[in-house]
Protein backbone atom coordinates (compact mmCIF):
# COMPACT_ATOMS: atom_id res chain seq x y z
CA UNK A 1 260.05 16.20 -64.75
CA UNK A 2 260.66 14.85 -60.90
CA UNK A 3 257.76 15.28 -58.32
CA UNK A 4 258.97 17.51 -55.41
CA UNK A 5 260.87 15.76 -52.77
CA UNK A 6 258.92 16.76 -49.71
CA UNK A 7 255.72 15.77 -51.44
CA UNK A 8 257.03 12.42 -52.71
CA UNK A 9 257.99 12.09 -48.78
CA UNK A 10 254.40 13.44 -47.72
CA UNK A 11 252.77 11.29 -50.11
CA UNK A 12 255.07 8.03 -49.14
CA UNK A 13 254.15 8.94 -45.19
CA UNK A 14 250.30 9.02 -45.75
CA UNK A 15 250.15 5.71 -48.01
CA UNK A 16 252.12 3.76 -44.70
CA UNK A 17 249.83 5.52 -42.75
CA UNK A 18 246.79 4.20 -44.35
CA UNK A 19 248.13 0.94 -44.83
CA UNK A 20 249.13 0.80 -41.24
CA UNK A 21 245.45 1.85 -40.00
CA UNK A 22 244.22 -0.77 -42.70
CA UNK A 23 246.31 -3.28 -40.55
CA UNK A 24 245.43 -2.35 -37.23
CA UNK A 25 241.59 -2.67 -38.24
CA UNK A 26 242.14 -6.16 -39.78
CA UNK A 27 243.25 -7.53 -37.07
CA UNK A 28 241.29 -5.62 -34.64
CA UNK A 29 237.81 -6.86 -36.27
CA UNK A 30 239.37 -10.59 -36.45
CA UNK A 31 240.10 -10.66 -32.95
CA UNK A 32 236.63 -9.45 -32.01
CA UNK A 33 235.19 -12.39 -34.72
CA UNK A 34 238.00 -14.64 -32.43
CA UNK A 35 236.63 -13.66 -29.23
CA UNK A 36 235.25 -17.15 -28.56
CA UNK A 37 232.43 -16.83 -26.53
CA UNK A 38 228.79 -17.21 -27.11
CA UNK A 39 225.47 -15.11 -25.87
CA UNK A 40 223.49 -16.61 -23.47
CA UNK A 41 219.68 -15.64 -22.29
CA UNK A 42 217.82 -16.78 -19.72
CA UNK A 43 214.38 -15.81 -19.42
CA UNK A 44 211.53 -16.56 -16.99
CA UNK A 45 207.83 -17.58 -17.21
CA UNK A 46 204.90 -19.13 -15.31
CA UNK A 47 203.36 -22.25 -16.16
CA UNK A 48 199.60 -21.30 -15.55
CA UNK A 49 198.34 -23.31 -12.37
CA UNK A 50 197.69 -21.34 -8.93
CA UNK A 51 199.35 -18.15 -10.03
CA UNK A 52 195.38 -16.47 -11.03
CA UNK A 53 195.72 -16.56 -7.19
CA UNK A 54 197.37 -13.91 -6.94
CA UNK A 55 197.42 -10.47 -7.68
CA UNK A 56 201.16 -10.19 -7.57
CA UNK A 57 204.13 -12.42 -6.97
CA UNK A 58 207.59 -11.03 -6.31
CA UNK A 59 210.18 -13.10 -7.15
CA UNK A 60 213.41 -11.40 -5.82
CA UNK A 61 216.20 -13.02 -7.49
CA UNK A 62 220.14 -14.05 -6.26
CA UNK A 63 221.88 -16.17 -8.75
CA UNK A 64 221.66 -18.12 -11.75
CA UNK A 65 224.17 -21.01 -11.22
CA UNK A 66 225.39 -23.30 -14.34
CA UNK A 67 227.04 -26.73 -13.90
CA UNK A 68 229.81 -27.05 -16.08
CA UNK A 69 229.09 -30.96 -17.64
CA UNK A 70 231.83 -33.14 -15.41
CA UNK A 71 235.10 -34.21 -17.44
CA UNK A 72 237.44 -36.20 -16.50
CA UNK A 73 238.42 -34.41 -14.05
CA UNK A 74 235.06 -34.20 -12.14
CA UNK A 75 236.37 -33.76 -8.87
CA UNK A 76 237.19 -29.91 -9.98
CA UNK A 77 233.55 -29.24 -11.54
CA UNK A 78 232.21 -26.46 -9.44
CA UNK A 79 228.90 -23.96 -10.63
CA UNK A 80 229.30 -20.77 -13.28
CA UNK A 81 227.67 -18.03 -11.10
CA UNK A 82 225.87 -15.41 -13.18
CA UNK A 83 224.20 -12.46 -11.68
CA UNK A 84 221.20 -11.63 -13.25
CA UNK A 85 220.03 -8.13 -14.81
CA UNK A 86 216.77 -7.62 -12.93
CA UNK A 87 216.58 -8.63 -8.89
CA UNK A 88 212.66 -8.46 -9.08
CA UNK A 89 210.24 -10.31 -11.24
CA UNK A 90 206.71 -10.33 -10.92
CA UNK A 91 205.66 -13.80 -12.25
CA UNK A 92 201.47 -13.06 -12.58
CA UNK A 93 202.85 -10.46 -15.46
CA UNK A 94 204.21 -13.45 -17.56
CA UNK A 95 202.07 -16.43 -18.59
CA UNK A 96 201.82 -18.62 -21.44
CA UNK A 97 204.10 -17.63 -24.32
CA UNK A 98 205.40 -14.32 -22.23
CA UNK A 99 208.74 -14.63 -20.82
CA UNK A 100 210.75 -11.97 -19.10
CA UNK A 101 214.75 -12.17 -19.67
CA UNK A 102 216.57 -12.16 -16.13
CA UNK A 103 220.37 -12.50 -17.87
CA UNK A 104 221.92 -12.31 -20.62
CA UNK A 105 225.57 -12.02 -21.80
CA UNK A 106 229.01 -13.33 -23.36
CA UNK A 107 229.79 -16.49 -21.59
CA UNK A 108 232.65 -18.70 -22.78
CA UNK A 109 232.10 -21.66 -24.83
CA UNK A 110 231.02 -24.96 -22.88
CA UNK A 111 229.11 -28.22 -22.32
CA UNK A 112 226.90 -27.68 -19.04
CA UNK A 113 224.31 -30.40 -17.60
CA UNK A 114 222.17 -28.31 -14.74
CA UNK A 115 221.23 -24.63 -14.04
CA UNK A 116 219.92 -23.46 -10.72
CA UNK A 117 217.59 -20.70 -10.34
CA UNK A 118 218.40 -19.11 -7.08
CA UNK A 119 215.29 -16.66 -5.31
CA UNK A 120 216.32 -14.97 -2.46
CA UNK A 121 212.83 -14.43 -1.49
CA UNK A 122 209.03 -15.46 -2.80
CA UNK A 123 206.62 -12.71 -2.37
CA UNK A 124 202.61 -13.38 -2.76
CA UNK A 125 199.47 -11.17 -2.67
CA UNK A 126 196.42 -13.40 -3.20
CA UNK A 127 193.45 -11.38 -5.14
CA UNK A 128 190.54 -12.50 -2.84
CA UNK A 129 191.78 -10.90 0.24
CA UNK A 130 194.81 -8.90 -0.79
CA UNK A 131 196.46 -10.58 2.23
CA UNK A 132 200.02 -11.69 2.17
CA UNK A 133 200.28 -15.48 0.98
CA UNK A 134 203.26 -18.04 2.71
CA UNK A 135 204.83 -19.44 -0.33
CA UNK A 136 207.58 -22.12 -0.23
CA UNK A 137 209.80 -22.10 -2.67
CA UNK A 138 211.31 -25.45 -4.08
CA UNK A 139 213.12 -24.38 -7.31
CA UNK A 140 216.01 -26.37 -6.77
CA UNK A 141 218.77 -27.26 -9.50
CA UNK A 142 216.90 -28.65 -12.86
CA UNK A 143 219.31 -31.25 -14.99
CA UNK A 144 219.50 -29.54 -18.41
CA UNK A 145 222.47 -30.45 -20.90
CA UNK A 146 223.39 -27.54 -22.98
CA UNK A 147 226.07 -26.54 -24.76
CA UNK A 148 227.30 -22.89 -25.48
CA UNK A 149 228.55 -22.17 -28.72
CA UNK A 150 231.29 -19.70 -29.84
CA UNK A 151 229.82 -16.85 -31.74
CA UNK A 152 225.85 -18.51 -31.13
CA UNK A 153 223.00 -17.74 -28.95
CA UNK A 154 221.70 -20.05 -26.34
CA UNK A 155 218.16 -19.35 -24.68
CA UNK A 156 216.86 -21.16 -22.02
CA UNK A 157 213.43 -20.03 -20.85
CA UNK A 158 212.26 -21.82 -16.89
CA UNK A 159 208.86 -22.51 -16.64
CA UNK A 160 208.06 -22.04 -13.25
CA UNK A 161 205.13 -23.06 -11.60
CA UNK A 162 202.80 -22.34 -8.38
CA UNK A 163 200.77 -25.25 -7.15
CA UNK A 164 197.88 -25.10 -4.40
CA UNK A 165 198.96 -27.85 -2.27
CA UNK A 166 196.29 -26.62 0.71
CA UNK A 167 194.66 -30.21 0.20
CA UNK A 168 197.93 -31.97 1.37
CA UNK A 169 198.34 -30.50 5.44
CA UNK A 170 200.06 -28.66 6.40
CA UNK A 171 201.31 -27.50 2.89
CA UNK A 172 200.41 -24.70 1.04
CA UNK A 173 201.58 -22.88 -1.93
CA UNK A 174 204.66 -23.74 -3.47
CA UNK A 175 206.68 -22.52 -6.13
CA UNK A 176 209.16 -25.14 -8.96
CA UNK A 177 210.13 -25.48 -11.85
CA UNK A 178 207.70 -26.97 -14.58
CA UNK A 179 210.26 -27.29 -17.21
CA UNK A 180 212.06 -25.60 -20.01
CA UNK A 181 212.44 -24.38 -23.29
CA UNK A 182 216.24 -24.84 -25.14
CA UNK A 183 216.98 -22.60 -28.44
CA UNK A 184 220.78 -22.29 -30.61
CA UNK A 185 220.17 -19.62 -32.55
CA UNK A 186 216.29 -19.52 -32.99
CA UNK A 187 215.77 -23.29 -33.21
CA UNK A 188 214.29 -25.20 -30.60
CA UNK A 189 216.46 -27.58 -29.44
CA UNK A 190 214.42 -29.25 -26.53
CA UNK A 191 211.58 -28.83 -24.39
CA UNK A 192 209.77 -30.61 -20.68
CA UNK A 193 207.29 -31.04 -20.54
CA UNK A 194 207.12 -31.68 -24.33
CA UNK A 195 204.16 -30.36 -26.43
């Protein structure tokens, strides 16, 4: 006894159909495995000095700048720009082991050997006159070889610091980087100052 043709045919076109949306997914879900590029975070916190100065302090961000680690052709190395996910940070909110995360995304894979913090503006309130404090900022580009990993996560947490530097005329407060912290995937990878 033959199976009716139109249902043989039915049956035939819904098996390729499956089969093809099998496919499709296959290679769909390897090309997103394939994509290549890594996460990165970057995250900010205050290395406790002068900041129990202050009652607040606005850090109003630009740019986080990467230096791609010079090849052979060096000539052509210019900065990764990245543009971070929050434009204000108040530092006096995250001291010690807090840390507030100012960017993070898919970046392709690389070696790197500097990142540069860029503020557009420093913003102080000291706490025993709730007057508005001059602060200079001197976060400049920090040497820091890194490497980003396909399909890995790369943190990088700046330690910033404010220093009282009143006792040196004509300076005053002033705002840099302390160090770092580097993590692949959970581990700590390196750390200034270490400790």
């Amino acid at each position: 006894m033959a199976g009716h043709p139109k249902t043989t045919i039915g049956v035939f076109f819904v098996l390729i159909s499956c089969l093809g949306l099998l496919f499709f997914s296959f290679i769909a879900a390897s090309g997103a495995a394939n994509s290549g590029q890594g996460t990165l975070e970057i995250r900010l916190k205050d290395h406790r000095e002068a900041i129990g100065d202050f009652s607040r302090l606005n850090l109003t961000l630009d740019q986080i700048a990467l230096s791609p680690k010079a090849g052979l052709m060096f000539w052509h190395v210019a900065w990764n720009h990245l543009t971070p996910s929050v434009k204000t940070v108040d530092l006096t909110q995250y001291l010690g082991d807090k840390s507030i995360p100012v960017f993070r995304g898919s970046v392709d894979p690389g070696s790197f050997d500097g990142i540069h913090l860029k503020l557009k503006a420093v913003e102080g309130i000291l706490k025993k006159d709730q007057r508005n404090a001059r602060i200079k900022n001197v976060v400049g580009p920090v040497k820091l070889i890194f490497e980003i990993l396909p399909q890995k996560e790369t943190v990088i947490i700046l330690d910033l610091v404010v220093l009282d530097m009143s006792d040196h005329p004509p300076r005053g407060y002033e705002l840099g980087v302390k160090g770092y912290e580097l993590y692949t995937n959970g581990k700590l990878i390196d750390k200034i100052p270490p400790g």
